[in-house]
Protein backbone atom coordinates (compact mmCIF):
# COMPACT_ATOMS: atom_id res chain seq x y z
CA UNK A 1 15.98 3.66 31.64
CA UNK A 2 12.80 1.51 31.44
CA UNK A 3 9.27 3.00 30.23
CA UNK A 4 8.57 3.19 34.72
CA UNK A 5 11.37 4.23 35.84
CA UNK A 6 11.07 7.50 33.26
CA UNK A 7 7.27 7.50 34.65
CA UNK A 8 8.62 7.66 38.27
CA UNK A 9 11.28 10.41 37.76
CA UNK A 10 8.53 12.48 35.53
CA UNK A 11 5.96 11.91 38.41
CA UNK A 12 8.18 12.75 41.43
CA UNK A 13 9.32 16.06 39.36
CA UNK A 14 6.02 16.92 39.26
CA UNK A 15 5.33 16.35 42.67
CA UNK A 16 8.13 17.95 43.61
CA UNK A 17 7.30 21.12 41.92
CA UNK A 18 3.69 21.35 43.25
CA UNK A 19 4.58 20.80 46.75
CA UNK A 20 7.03 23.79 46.15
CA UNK A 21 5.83 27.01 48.38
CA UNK A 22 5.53 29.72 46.39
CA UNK A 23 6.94 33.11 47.33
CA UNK A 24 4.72 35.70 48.77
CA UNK A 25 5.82 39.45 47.41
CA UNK A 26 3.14 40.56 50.37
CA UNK A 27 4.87 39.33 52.87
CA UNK A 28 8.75 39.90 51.67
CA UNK A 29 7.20 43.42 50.81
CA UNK A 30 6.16 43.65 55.26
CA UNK A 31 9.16 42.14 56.26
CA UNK A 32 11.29 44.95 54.47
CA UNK A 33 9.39 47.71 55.43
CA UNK A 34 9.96 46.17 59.42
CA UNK A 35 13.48 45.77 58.90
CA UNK A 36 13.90 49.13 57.58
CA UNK A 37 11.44 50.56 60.08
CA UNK A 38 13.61 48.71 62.79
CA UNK A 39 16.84 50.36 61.46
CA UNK A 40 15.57 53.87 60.98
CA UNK A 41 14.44 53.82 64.61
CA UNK A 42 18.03 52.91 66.08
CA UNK A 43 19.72 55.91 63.93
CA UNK A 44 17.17 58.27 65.22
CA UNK A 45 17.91 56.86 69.05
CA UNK A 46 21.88 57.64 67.79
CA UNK A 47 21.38 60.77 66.48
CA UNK A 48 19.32 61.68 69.35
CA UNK A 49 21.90 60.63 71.79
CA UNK A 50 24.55 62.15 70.00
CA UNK A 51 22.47 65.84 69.85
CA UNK A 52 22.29 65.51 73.65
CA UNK A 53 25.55 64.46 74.43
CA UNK A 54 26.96 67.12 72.24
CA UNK A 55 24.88 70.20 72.77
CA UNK A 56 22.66 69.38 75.57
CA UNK A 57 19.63 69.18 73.28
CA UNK A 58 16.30 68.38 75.26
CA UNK A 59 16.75 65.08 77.29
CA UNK A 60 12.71 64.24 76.77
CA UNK A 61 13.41 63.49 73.37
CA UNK A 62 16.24 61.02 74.43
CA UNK A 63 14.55 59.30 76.50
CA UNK A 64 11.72 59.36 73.85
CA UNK A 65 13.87 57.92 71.18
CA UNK A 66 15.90 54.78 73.52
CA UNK A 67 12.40 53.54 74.55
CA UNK A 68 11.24 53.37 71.23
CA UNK A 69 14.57 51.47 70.25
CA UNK A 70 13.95 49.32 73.36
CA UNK A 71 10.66 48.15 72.16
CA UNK A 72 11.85 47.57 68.38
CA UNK A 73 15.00 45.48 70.16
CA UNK A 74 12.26 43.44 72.07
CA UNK A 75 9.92 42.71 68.60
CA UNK A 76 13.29 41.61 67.05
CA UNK A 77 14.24 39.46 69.64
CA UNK A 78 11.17 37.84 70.33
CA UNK A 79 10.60 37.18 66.66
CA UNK A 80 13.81 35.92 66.34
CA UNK A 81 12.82 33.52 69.38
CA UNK A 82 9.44 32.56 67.99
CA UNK A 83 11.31 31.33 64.24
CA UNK A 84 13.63 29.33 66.07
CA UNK A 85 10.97 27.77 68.10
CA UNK A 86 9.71 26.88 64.80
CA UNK A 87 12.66 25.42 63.40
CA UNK A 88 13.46 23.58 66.32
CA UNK A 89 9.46 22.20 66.26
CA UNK A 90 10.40 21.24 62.47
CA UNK A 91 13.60 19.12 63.61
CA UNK A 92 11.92 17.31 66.14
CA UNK A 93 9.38 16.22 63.37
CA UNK A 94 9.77 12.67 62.91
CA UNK A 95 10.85 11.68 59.27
């Protein structure tokens, strides 16, 4: 390889490695404790549902526990729609 060419591959690597993102524990660290939120919320609704189908247990609390699920199924969904808005907003990007 000539003298520019090593120049050229040295330059792009470090281009390439600035214009790297860099993780962000802060944000990993949120989006686990939402997920996990998001789970713990739909076994409670179960276990809720399954206490009042088995032994009658108080049906406020039911209804309590599926509209909480209900609105943690609508944040997931419409965060799921608003990444793949993004994605599809990146594709249409012109190259």
């Amino acid at each position: 390889m000539t003298i520019a060419a090593n120049l050229a591959v040295h330059n792009y690597d470090l281009a390439r490695n600035a214009a790297a993102p860099a993780p962000s524990p802060r944000s990993e660290a949120a989006f686990g404790a939402a997920l996990g939120d998001f789970a713990s919320g739909v076994h409670k609704a179960e276990a809720a549902a399954t206490e009042t189908m088995i032994s009658g247990a108080d049906p406020h609390a039911l209804v309590e526990a599926l509209a909480a699920t209900e609105l943690a199924v609508e944040t997931a969904v419409a965060v799921r729609d608003k990444v793949v808005d993004a994605y599809l907003e990146i594709l249409r990007m012109p190259v």
